[in-house]
C-alpha atoms as a PDB file:
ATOM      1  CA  UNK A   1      17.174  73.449 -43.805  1.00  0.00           C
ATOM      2  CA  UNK A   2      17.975  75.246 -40.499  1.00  0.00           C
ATOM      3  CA  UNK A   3      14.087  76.050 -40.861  1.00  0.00           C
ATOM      4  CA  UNK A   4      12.958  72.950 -41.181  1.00  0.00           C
ATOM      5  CA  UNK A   5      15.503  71.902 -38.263  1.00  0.00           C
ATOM      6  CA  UNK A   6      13.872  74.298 -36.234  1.00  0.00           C
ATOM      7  CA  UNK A   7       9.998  73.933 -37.409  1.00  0.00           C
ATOM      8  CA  UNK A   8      10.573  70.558 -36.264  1.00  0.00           C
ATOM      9  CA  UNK A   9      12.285  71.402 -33.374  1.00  0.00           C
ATOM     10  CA  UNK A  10       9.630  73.452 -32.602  1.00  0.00           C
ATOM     11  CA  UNK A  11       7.207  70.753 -33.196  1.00  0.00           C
ATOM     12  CA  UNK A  12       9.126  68.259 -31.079  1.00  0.00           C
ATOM     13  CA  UNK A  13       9.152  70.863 -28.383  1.00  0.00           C
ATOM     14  CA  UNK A  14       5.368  71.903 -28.085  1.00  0.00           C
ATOM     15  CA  UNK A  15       4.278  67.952 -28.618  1.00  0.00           C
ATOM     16  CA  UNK A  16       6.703  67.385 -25.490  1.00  0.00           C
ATOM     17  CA  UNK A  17       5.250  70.432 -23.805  1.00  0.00           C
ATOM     18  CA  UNK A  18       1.516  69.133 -24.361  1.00  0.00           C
ATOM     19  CA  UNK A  19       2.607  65.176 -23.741  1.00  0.00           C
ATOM     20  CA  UNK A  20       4.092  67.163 -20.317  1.00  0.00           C
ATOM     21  CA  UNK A  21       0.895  68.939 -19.307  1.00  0.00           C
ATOM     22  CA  UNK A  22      -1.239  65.669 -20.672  1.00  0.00           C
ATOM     23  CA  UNK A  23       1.005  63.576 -18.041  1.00  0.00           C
ATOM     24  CA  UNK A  24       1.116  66.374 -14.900  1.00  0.00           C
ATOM     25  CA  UNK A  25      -2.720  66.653 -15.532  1.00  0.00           C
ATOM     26  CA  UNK A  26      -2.745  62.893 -15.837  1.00  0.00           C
ATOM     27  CA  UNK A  27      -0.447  62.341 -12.508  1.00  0.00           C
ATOM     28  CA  UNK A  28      -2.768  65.230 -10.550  1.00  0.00           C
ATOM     29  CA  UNK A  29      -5.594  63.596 -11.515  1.00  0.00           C
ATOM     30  CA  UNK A  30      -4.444  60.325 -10.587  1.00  0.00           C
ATOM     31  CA  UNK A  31      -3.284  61.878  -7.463  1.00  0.00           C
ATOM     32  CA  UNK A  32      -6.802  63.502  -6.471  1.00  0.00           C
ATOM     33  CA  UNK A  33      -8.496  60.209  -7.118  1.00  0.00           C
ATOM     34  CA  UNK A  34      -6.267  58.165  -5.239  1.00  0.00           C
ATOM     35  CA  UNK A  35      -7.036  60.428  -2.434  1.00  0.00           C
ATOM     36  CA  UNK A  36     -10.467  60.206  -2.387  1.00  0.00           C
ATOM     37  CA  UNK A  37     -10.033  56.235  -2.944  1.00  0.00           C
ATOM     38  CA  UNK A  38      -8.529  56.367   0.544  1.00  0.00           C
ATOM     39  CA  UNK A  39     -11.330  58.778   2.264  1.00  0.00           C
ATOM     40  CA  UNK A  40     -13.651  56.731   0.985  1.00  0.00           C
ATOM     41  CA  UNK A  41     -11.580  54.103   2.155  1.00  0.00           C
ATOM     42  CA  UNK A  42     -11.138  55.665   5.566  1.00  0.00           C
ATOM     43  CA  UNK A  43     -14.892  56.175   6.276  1.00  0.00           C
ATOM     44  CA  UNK A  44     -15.798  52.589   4.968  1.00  0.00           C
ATOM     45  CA  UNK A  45     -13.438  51.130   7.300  1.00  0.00           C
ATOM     46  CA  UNK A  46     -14.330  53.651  10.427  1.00  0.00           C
ATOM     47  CA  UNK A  47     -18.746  52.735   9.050  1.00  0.00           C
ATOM     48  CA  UNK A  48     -16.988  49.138   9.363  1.00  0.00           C
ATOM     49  CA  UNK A  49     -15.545  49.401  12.791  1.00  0.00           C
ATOM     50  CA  UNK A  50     -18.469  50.699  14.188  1.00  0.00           C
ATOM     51  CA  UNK A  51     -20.906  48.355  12.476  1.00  0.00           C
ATOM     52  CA  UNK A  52     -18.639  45.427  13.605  1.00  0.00           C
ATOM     53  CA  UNK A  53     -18.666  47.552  17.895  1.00  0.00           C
ATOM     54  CA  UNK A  54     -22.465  47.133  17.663  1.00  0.00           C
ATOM     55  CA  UNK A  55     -23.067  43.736  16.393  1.00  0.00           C
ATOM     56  CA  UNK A  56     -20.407  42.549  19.243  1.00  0.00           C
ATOM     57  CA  UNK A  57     -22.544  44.781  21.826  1.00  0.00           C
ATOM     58  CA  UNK A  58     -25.583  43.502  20.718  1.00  0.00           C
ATOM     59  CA  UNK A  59     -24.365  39.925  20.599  1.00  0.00           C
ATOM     60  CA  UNK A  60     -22.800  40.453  23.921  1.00  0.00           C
ATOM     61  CA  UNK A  61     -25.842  41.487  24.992  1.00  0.00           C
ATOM     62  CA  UNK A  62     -27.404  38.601  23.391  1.00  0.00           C
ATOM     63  CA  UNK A  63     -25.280  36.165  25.355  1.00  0.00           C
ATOM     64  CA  UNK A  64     -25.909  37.773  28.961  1.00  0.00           C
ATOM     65  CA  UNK A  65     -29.641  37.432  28.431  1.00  0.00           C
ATOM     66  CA  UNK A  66     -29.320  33.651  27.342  1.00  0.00           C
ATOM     67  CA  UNK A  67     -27.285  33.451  29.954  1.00  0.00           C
ATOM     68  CA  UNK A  68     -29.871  35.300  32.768  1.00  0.00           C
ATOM     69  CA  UNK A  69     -32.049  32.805  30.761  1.00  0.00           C
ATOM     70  CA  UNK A  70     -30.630  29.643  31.208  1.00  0.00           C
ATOM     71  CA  UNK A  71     -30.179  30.640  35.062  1.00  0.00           C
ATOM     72  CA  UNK A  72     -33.714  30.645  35.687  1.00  0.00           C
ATOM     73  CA  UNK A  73     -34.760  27.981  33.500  1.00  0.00           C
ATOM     74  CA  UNK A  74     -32.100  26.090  35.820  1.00  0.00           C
ATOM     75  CA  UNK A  75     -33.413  27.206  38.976  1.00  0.00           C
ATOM     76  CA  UNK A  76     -36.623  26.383  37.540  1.00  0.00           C
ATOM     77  CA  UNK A  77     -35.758  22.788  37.200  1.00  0.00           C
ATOM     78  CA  UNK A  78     -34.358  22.602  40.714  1.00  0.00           C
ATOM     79  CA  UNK A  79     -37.477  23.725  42.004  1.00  0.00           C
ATOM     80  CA  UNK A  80     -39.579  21.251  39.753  1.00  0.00           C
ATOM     81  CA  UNK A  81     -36.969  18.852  41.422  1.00  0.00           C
ATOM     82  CA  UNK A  82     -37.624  19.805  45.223  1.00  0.00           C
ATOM     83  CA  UNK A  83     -41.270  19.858  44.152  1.00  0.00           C
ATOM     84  CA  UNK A  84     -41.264  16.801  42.886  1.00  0.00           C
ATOM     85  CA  UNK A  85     -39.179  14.737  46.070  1.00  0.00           C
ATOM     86  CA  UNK A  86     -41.020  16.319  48.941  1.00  0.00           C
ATOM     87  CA  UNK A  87     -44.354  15.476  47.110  1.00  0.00           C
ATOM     88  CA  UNK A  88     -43.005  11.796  46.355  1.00  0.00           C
ATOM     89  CA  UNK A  89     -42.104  11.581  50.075  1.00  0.00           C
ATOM     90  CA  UNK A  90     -45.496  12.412  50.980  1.00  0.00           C
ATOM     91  CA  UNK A  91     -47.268  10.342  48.548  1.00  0.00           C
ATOM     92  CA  UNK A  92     -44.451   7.496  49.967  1.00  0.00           C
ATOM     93  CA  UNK A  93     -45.357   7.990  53.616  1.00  0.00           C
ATOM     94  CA  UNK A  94     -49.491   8.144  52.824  1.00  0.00           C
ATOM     95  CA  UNK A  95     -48.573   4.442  51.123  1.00  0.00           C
ATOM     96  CA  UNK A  96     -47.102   3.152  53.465  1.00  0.00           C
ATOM     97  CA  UNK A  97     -49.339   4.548  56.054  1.00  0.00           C
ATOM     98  CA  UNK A  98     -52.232   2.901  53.991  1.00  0.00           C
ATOM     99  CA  UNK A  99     -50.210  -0.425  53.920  1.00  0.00           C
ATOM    100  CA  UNK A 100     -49.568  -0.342  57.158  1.00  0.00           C
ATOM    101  CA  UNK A 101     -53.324   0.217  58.494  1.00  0.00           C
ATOM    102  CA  UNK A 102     -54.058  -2.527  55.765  1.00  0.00           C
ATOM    103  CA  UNK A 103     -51.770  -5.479  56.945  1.00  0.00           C
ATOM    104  CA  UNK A 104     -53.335  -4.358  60.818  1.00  0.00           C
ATOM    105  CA  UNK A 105     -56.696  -4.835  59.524  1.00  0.00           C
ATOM    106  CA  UNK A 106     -55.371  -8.520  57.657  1.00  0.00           C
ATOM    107  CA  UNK A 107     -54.269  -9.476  61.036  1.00  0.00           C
ATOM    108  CA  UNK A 108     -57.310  -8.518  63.083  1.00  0.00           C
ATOM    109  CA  UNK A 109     -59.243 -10.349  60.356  1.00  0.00           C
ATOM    110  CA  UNK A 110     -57.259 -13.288  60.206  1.00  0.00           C
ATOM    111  CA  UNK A 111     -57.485 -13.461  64.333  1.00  0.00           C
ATOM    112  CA  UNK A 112     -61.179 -13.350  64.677  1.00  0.00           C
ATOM    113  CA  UNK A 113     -61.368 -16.195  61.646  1.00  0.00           C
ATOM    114  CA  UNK A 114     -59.929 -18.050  63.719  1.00  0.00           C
ATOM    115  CA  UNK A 115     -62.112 -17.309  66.575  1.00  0.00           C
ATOM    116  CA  UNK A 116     -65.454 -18.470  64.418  1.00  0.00           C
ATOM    117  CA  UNK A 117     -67.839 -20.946  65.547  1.00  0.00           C
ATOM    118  CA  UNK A 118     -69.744 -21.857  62.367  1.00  0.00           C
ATOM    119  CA  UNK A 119     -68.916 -21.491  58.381  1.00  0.00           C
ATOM    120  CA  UNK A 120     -71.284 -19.593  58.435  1.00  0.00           C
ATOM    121  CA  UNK A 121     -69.905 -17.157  60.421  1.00  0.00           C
ATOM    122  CA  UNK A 122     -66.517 -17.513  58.566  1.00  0.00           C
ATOM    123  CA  UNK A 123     -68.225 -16.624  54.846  1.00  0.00           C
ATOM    124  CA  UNK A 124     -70.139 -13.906  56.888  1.00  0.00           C
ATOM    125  CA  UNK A 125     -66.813 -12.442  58.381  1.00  0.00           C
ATOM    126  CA  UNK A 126     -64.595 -13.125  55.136  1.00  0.00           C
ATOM    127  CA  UNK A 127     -67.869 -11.285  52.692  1.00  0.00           C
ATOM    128  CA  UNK A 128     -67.308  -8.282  55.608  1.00  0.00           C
ATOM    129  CA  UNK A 129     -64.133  -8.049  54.919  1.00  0.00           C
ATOM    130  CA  UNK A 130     -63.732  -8.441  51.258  1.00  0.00           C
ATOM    131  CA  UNK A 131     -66.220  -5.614  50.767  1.00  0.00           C
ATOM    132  CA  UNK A 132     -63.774  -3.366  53.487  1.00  0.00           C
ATOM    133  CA  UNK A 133     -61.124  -4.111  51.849  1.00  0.00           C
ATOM    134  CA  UNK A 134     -62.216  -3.548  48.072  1.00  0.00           C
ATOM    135  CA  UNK A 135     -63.936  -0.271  49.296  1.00  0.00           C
ATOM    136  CA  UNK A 136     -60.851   0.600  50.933  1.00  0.00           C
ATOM    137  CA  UNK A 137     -58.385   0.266  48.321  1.00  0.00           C
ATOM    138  CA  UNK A 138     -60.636   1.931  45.851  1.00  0.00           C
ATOM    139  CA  UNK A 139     -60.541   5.141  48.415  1.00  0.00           C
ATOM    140  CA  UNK A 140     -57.192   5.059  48.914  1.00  0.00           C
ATOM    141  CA  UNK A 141     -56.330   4.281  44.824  1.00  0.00           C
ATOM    142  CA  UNK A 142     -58.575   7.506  44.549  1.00  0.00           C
ATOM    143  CA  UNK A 143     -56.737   9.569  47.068  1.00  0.00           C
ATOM    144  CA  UNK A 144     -52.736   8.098  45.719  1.00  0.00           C
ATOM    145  CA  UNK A 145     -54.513   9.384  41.735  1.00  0.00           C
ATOM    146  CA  UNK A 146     -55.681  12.800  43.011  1.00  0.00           C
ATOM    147  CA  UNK A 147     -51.868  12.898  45.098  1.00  0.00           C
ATOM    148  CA  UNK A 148     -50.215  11.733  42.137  1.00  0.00           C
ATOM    149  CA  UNK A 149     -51.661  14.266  39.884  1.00  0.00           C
ATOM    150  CA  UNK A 150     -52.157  17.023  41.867  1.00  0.00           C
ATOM    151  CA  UNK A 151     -48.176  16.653  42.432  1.00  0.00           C
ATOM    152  CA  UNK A 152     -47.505  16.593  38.413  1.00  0.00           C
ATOM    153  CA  UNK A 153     -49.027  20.179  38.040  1.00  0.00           C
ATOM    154  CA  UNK A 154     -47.196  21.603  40.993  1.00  0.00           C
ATOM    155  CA  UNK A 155     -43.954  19.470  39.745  1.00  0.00           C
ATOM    156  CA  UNK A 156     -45.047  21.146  35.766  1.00  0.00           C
ATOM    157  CA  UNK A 157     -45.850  24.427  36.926  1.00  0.00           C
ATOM    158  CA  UNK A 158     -42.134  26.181  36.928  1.00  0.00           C
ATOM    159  CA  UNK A 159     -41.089  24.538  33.995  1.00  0.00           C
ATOM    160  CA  UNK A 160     -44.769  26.218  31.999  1.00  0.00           C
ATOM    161  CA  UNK A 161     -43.860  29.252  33.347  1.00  0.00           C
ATOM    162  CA  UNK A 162     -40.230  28.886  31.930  1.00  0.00           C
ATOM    163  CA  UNK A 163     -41.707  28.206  28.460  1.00  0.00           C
ATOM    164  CA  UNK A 164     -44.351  30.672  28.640  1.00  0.00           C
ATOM    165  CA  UNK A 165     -41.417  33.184  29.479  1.00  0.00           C
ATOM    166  CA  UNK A 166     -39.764  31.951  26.552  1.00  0.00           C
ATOM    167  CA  UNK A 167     -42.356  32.243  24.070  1.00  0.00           C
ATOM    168  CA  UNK A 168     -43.021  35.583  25.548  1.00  0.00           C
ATOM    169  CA  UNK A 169     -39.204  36.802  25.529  1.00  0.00           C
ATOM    170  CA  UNK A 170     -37.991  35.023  21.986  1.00  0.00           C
ATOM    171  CA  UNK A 171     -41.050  35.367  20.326  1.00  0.00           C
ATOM    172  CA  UNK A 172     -40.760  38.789  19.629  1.00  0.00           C
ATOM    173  CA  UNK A 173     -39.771  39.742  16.313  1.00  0.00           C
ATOM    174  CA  UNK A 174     -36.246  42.152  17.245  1.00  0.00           C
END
């Protein structure tokens, strides 16, 4: 029996010998994979970090040209603005210019009505000045249209530019 004992002794001790290379090949292997799990690791998370630098530089870069962007499309409304009022007062003091020369010319009318002789005279004087006064507000409605729109393009003209800009700068494929 003491052969048996130690034929199975023998046994026990070379399946605990190859169960104890199976487990330190088993734990180095484990080992070597679980360090190149964390190098991989590593460099994903360093590819990561710099991925994640240049989309903030780029969006940061982003932002400061909106920004430079909506400064000029600002200053371009300010100057459509100051455009806009100094032609308004112009147009404002050619009306009332006009208004002015046209309540003068009511008034000289209206005296030398009253200075007629005849009805004659009167219809004569009143055709006169109906005709001066139609032909009159037609130049003047002519010259307050080509004012009016001549002052729209100047008043557009920064704000085209703006979105001609835009088109230029944004329509771009990046």
């Amino acid at each position: 029996m003491s052969s048996t004992k130690s034929k199975a002794a023998s046994e026990v001790a070379t399946t605990f010998e190859h169960t104890a290379d199976a487990a330190n090949k088993g734990f180095d292997k484990t080992l070597v994979t679980m360090k190149e799990g964390m190098e991989r690791a590593a460099k994903g998370l360093e590819t990561s970090q710099v991925k994640i630098k240049e989309n903030m530089e780029k969006a940061m870069k982003t932002a400061e040209e909106m920004m430079v962007f909506s400064q000029g499309n600002m200053e371009a409304l300010m100057k459509a603005g100051q455009i806009y009022a100094s032609g308004f007062q112009d147009i404002s003091k050619h009306f009332a210019a006009s208004s002015k020369a046209s309540l003068e010319e009511t008034v000289a009318f209206t005296k030398s009505l009253m200075g007629v002789k005849s009805v004659k005279e009167a219809v004569d004087l009143q055709t006169g000045f109906a005709k001066s006064s139609i032909e009159k507000a037609v130049s003047e409605t002519n010259k307050l249209t080509d004012a009016s729109v001549k002052l729209a393009e100047q008043v557009v003209a920064p704000i085209t530019a703006r979105v001609t800009l835009a088109v230029e700068t944004f329509g771009k494929t990046r």
